[in-house]
PDB file of N, CA and C in Angstrom:
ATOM      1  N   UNK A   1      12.127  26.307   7.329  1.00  0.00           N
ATOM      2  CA  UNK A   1      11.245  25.598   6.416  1.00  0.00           C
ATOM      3  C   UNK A   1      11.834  25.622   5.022  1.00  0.00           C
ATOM      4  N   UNK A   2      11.783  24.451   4.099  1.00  0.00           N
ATOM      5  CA  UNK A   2      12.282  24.294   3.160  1.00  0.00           C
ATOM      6  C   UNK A   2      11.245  24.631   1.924  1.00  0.00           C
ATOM      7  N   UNK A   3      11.509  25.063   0.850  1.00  0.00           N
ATOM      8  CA  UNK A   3      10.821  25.487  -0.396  1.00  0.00           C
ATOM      9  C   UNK A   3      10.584  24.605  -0.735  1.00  0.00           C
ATOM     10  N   UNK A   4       9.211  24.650  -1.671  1.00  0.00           N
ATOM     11  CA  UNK A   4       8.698  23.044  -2.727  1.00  0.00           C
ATOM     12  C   UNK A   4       8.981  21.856  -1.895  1.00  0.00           C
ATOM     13  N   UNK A   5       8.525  21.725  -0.099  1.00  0.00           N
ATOM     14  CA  UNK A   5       8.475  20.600  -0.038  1.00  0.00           C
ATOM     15  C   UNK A   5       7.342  20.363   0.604  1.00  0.00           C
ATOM     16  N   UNK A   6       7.734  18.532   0.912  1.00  0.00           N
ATOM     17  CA  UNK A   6       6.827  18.068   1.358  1.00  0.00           C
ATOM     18  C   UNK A   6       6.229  17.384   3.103  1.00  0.00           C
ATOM     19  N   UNK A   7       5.518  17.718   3.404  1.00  0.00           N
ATOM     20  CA  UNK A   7       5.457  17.292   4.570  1.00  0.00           C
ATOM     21  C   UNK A   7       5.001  15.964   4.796  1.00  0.00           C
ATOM     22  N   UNK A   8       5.670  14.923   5.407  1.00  0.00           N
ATOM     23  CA  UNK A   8       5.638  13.215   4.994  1.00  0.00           C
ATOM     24  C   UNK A   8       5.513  12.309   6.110  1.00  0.00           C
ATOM     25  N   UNK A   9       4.175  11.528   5.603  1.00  0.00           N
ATOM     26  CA  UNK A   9       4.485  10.791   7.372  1.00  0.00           C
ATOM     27  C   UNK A   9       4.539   9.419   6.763  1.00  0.00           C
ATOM     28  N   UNK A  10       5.597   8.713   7.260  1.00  0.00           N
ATOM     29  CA  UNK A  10       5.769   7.276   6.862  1.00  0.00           C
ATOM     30  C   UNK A  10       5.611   6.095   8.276  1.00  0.00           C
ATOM     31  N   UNK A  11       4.441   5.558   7.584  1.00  0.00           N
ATOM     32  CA  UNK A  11       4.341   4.006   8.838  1.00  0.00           C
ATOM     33  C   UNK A  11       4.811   2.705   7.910  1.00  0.00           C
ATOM     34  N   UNK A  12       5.887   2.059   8.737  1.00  0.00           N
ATOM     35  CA  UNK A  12       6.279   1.271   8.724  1.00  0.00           C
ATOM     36  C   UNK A  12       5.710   0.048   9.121  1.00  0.00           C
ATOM     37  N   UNK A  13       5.782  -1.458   8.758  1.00  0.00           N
ATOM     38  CA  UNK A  13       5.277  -2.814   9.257  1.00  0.00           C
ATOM     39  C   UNK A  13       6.670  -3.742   8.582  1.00  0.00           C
ATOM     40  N   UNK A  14       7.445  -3.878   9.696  1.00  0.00           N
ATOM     41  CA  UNK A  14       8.723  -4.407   8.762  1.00  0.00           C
ATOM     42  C   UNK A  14       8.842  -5.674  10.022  1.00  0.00           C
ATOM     43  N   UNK A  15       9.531  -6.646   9.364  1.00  0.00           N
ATOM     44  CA  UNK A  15       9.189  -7.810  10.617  1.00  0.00           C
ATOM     45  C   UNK A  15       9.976  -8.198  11.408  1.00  0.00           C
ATOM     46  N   UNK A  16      11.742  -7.672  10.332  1.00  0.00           N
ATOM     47  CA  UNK A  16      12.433  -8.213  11.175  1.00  0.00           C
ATOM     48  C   UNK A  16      13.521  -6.941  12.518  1.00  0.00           C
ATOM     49  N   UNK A  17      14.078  -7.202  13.048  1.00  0.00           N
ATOM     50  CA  UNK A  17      14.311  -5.860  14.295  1.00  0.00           C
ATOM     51  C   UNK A  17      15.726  -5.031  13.323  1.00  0.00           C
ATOM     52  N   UNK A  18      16.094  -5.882  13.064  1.00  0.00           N
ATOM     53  CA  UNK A  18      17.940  -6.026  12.039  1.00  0.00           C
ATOM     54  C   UNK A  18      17.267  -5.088  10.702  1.00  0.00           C
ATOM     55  N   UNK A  19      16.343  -5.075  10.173  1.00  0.00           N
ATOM     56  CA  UNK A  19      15.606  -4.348   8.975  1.00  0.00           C
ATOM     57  C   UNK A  19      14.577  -2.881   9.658  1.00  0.00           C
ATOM     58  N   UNK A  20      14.002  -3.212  10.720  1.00  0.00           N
ATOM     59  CA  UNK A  20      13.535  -1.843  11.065  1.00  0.00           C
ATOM     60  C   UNK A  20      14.432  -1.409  11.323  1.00  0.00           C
ATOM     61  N   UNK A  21      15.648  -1.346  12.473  1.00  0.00           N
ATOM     62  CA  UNK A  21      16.716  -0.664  12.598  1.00  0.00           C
ATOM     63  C   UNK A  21      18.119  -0.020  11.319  1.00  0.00           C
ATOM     64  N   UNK A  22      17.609  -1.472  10.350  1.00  0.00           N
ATOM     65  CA  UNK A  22      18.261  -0.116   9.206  1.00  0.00           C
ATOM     66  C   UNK A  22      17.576   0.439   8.568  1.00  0.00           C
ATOM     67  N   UNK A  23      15.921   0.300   8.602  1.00  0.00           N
ATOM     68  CA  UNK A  23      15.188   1.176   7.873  1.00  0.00           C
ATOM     69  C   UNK A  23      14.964   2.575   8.576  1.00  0.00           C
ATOM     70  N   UNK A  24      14.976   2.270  10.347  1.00  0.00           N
ATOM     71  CA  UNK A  24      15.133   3.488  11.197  1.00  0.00           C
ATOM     72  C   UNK A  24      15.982   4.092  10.724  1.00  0.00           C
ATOM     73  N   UNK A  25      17.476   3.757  10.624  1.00  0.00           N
ATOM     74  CA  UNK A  25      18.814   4.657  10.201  1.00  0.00           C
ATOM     75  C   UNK A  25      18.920   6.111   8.628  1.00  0.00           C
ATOM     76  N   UNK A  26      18.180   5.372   7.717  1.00  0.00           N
ATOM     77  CA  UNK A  26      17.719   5.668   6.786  1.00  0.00           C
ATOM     78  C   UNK A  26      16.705   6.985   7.052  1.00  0.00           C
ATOM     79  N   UNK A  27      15.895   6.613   7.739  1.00  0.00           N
ATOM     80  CA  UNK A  27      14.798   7.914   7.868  1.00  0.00           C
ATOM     81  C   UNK A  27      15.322   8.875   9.021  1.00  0.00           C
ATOM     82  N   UNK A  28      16.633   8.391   9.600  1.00  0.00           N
ATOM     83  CA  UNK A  28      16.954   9.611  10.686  1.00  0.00           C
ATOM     84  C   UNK A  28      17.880  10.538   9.399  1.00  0.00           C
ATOM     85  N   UNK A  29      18.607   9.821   8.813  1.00  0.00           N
ATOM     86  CA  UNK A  29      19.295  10.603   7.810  1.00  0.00           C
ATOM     87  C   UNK A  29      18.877  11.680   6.838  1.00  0.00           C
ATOM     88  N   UNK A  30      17.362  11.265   6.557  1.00  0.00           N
ATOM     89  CA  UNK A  30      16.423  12.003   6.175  1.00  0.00           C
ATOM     90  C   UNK A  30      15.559  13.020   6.695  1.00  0.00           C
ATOM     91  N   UNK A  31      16.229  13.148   8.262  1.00  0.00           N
ATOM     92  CA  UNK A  31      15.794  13.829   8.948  1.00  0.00           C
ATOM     93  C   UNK A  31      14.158  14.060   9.864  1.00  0.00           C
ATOM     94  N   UNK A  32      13.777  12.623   9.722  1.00  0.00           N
ATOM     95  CA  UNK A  32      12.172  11.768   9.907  1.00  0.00           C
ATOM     96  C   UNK A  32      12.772  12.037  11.796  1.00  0.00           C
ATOM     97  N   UNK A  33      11.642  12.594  12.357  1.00  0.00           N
ATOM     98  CA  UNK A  33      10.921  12.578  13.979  1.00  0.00           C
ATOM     99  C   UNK A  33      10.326  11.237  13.653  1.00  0.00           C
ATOM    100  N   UNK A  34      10.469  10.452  14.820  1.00  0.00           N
ATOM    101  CA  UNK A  34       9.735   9.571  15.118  1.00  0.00           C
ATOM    102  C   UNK A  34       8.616   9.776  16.362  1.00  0.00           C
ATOM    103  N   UNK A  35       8.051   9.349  15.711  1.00  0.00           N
ATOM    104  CA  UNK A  35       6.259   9.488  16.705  1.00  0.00           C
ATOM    105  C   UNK A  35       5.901   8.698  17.525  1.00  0.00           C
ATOM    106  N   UNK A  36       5.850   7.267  16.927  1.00  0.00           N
ATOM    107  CA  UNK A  36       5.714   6.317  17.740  1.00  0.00           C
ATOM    108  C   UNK A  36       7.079   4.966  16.891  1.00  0.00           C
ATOM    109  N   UNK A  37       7.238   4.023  17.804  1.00  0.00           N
ATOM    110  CA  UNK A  37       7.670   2.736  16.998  1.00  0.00           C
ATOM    111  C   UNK A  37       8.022   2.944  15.409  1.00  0.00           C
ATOM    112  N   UNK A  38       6.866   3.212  14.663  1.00  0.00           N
ATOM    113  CA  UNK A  38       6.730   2.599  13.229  1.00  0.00           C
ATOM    114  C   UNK A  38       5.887   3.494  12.459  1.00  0.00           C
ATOM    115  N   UNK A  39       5.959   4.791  13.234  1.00  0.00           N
ATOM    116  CA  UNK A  39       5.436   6.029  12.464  1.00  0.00           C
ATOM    117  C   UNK A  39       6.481   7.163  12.579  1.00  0.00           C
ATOM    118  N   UNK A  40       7.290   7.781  11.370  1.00  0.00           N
ATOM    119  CA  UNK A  40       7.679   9.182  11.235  1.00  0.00           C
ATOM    120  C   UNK A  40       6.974  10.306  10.272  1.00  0.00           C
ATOM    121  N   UNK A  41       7.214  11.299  10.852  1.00  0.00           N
ATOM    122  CA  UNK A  41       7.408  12.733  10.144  1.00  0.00           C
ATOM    123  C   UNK A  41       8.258  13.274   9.962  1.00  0.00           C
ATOM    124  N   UNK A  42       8.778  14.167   8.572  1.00  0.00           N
ATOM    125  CA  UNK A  42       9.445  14.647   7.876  1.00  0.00           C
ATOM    126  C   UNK A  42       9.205  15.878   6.969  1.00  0.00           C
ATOM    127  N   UNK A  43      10.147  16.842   6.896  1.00  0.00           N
ATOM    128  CA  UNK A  43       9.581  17.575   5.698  1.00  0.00           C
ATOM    129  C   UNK A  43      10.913  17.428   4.445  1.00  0.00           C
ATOM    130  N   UNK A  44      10.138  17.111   3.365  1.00  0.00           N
ATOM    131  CA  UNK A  44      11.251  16.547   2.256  1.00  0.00           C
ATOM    132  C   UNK A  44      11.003  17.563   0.884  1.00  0.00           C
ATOM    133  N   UNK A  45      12.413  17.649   0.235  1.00  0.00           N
ATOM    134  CA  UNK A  45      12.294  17.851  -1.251  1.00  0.00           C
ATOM    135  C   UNK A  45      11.644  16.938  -1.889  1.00  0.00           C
ATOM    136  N   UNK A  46      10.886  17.348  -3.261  1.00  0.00           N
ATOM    137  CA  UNK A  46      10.400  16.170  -3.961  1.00  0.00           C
ATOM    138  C   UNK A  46      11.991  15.311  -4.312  1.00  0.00           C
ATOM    139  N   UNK A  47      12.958  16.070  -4.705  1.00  0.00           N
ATOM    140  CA  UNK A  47      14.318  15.190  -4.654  1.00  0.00           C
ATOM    141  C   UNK A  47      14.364  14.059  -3.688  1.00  0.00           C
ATOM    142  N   UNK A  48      14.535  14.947  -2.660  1.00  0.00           N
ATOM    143  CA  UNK A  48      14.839  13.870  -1.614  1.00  0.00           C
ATOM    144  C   UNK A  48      14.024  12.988  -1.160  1.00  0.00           C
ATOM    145  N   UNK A  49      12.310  13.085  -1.047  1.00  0.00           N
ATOM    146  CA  UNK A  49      11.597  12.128  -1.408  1.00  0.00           C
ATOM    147  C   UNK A  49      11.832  10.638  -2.489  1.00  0.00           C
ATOM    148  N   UNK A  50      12.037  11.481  -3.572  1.00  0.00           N
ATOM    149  CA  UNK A  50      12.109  10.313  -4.545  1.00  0.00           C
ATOM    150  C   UNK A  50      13.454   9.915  -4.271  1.00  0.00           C
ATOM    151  N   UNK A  51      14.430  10.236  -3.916  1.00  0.00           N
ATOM    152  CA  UNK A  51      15.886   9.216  -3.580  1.00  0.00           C
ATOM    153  C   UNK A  51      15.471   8.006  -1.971  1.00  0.00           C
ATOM    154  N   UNK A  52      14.872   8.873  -1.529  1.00  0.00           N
ATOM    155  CA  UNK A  52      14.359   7.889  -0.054  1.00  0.00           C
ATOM    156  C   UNK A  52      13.419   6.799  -0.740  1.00  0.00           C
ATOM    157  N   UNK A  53      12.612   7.330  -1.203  1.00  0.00           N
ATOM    158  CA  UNK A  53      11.552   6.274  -2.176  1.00  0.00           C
ATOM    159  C   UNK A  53      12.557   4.961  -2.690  1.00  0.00           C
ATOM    160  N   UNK A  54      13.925   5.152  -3.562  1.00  0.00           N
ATOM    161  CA  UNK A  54      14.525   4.586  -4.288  1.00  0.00           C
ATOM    162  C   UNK A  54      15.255   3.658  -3.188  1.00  0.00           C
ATOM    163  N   UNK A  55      15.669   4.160  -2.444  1.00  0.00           N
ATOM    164  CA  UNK A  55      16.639   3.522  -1.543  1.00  0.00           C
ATOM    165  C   UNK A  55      16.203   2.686   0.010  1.00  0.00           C
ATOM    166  N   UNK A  56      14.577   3.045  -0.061  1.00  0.00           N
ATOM    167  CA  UNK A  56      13.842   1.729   0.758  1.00  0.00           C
ATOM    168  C   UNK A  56      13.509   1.049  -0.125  1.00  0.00           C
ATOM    169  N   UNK A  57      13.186   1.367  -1.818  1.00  0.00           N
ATOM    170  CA  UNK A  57      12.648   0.124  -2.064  1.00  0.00           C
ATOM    171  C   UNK A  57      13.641  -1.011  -2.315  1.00  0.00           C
ATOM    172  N   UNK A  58      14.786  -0.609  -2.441  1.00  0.00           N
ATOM    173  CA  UNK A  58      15.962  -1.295  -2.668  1.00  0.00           C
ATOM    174  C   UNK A  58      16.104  -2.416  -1.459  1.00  0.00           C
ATOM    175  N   UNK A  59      16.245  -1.904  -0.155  1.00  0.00           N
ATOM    176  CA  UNK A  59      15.918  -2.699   0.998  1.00  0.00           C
ATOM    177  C   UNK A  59      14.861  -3.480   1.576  1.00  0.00           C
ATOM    178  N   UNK A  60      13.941  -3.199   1.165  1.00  0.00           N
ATOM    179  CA  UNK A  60      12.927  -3.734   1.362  1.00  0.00           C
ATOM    180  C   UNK A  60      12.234  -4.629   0.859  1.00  0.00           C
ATOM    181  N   UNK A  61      12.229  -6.203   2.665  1.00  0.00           N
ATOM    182  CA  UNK A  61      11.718  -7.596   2.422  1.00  0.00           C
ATOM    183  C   UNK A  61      10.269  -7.623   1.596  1.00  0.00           C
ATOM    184  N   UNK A  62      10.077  -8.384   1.076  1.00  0.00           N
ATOM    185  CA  UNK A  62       8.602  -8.902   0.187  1.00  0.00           C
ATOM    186  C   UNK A  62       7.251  -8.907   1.334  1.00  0.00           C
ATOM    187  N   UNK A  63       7.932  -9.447   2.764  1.00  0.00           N
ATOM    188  CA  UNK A  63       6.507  -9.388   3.616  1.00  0.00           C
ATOM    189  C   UNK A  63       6.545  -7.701   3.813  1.00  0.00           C
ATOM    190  N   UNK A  64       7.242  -7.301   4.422  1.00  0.00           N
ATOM    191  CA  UNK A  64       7.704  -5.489   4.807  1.00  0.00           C
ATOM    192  C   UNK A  64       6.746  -4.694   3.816  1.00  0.00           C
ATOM    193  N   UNK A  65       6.478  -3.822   4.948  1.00  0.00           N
ATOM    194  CA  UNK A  65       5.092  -2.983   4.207  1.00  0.00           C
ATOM    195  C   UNK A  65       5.576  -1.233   4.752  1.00  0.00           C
ATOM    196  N   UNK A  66       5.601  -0.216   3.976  1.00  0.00           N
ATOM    197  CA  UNK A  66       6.051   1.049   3.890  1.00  0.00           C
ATOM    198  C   UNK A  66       4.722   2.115   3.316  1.00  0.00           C
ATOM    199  N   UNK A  67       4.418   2.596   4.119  1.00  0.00           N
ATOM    200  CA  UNK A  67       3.010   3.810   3.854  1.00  0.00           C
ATOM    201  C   UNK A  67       3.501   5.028   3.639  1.00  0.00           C
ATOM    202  N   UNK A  68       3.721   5.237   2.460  1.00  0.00           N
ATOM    203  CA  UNK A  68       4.113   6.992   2.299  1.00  0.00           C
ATOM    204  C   UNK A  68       2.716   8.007   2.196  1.00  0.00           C
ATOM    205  N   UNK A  69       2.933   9.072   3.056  1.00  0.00           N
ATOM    206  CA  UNK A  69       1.492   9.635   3.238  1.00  0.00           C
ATOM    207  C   UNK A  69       1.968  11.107   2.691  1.00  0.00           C
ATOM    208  N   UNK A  70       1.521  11.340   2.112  1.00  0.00           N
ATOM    209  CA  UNK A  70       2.062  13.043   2.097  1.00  0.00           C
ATOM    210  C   UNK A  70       0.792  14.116   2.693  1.00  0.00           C
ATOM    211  N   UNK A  71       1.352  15.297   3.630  1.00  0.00           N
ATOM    212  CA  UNK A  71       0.728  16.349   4.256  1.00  0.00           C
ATOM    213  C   UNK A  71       0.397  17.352   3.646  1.00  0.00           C
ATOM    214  N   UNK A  72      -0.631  17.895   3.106  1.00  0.00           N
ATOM    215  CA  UNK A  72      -0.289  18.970   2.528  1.00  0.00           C
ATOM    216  C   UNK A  72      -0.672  20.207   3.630  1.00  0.00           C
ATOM    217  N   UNK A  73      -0.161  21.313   3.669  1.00  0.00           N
ATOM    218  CA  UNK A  73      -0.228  22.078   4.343  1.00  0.00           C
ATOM    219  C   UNK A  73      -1.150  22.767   4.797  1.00  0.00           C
ATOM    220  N   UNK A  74      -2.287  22.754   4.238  1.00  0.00           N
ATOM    221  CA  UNK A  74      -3.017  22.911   5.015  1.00  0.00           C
ATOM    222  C   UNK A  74      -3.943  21.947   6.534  1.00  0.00           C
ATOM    223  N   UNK A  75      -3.552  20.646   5.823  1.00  0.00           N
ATOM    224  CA  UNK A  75      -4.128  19.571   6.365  1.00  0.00           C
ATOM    225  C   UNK A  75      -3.110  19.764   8.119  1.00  0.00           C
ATOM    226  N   UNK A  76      -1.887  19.958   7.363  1.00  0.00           N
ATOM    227  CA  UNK A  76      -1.055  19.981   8.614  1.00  0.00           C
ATOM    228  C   UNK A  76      -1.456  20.688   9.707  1.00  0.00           C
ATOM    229  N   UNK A  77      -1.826  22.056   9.275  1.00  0.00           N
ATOM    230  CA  UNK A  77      -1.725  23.271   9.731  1.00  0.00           C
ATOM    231  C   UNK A  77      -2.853  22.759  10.990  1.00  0.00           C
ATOM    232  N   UNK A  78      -3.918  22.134  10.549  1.00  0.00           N
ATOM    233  CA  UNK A  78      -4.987  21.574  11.249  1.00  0.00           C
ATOM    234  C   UNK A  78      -5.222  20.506  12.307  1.00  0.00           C
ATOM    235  N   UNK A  79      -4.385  19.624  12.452  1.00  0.00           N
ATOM    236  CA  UNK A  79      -2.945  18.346  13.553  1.00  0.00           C
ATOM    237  C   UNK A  79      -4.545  18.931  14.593  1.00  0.00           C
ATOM    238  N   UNK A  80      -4.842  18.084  15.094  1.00  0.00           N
ATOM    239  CA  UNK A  80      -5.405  18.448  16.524  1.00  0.00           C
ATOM    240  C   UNK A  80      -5.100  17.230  17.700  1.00  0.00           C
ATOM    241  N   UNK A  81      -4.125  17.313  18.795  1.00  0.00           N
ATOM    242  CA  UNK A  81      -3.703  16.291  19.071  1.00  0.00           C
ATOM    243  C   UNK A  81      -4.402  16.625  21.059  1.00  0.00           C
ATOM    244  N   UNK A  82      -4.707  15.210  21.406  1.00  0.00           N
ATOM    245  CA  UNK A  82      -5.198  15.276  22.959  1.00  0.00           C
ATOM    246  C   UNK A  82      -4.195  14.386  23.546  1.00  0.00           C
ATOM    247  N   UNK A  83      -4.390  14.868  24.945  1.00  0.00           N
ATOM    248  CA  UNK A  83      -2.852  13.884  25.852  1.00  0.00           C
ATOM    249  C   UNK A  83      -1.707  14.489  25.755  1.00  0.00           C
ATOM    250  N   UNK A  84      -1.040  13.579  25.883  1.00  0.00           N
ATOM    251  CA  UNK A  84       0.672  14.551  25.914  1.00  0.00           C
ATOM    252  C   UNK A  84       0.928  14.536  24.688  1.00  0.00           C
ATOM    253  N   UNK A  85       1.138  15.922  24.195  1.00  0.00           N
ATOM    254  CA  UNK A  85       1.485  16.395  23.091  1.00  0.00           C
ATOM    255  C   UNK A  85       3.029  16.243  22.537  1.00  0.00           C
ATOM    256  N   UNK A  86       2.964  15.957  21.364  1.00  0.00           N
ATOM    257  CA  UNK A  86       4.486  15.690  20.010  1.00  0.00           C
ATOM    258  C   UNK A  86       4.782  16.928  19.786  1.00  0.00           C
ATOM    259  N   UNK A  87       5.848  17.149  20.199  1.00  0.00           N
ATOM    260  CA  UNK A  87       6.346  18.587  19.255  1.00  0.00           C
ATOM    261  C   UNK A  87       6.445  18.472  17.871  1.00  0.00           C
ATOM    262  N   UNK A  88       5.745  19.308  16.893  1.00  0.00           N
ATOM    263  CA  UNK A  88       5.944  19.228  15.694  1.00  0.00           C
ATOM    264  C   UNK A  88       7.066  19.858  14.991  1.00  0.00           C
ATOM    265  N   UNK A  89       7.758  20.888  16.150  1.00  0.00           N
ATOM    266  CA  UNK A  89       8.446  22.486  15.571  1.00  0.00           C
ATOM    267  C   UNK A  89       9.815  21.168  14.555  1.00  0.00           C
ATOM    268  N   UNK A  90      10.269  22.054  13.735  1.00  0.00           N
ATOM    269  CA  UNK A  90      11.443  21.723  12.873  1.00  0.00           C
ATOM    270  C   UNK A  90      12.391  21.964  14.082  1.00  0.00           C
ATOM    271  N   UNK A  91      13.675  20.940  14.359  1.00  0.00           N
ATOM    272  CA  UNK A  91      14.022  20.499  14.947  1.00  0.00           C
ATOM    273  C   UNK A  91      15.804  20.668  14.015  1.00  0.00           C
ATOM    274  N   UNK A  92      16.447  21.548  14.585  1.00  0.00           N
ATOM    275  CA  UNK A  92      17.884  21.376  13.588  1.00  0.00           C
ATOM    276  C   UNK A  92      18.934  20.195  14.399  1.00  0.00           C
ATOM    277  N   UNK A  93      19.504  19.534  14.042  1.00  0.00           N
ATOM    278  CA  UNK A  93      21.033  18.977  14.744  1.00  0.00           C
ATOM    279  C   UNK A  93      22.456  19.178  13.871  1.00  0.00           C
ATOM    280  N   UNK A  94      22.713  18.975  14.747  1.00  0.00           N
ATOM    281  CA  UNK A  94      24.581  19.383  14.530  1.00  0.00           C
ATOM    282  C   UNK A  94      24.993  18.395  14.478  1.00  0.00           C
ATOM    283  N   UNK A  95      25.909  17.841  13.635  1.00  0.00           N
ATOM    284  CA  UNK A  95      26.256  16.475  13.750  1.00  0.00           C
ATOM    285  C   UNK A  95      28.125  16.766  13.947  1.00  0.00           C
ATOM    286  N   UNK A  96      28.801  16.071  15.030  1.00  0.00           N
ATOM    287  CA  UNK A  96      29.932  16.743  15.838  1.00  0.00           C
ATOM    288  C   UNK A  96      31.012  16.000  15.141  1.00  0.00           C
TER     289      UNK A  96
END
């Protein structure tokens, strides 16, 4: 777990497949789980928040719509999920 951050869930409504897929690329770099389609979670620096902030809005079409939600921890702590369950655990990769 990272210090001073934030826990972030971003839903996406982007229209075209060529723009979600580089907006996907973007939030894997950022280290965003994807949940469903057009919803991730993340835990971010306020840094790295505000550079992700900077660098979708840069990309991003006029119809294209971006929901930044922030978690705060306790809210998190509270997730009550039914059905087949999302792993929430922090998740490291190795990149080879």
């Amino acid at each position: 777990m990272k210090y001073n951050t934030i826990k972030l869930l971003i839903i996406t409504k982007i229209k075209f497949l060529q723009q979600q897929e580089k907006i996907n690329n973007i939030l894997i770099t950022y280290s965003f789980k994807q949940i469903d389609n057009n919803i991730h979670l993340s835990e971010l620096s306020q840094t790295e928040f505000d550079e992700l902030k900077k660098e979708l809005k840069e990309i991003i079409k006029e119809k294209d719509n971006i929901i930044f939600i922030p978690i705060c921890k306790g809210c998190y702590k509270n997730i009550i999920q039914i059905g087949n369950k999302i792993n929430f655990k922090e998740e490291k990769y190795v990149i080879l």
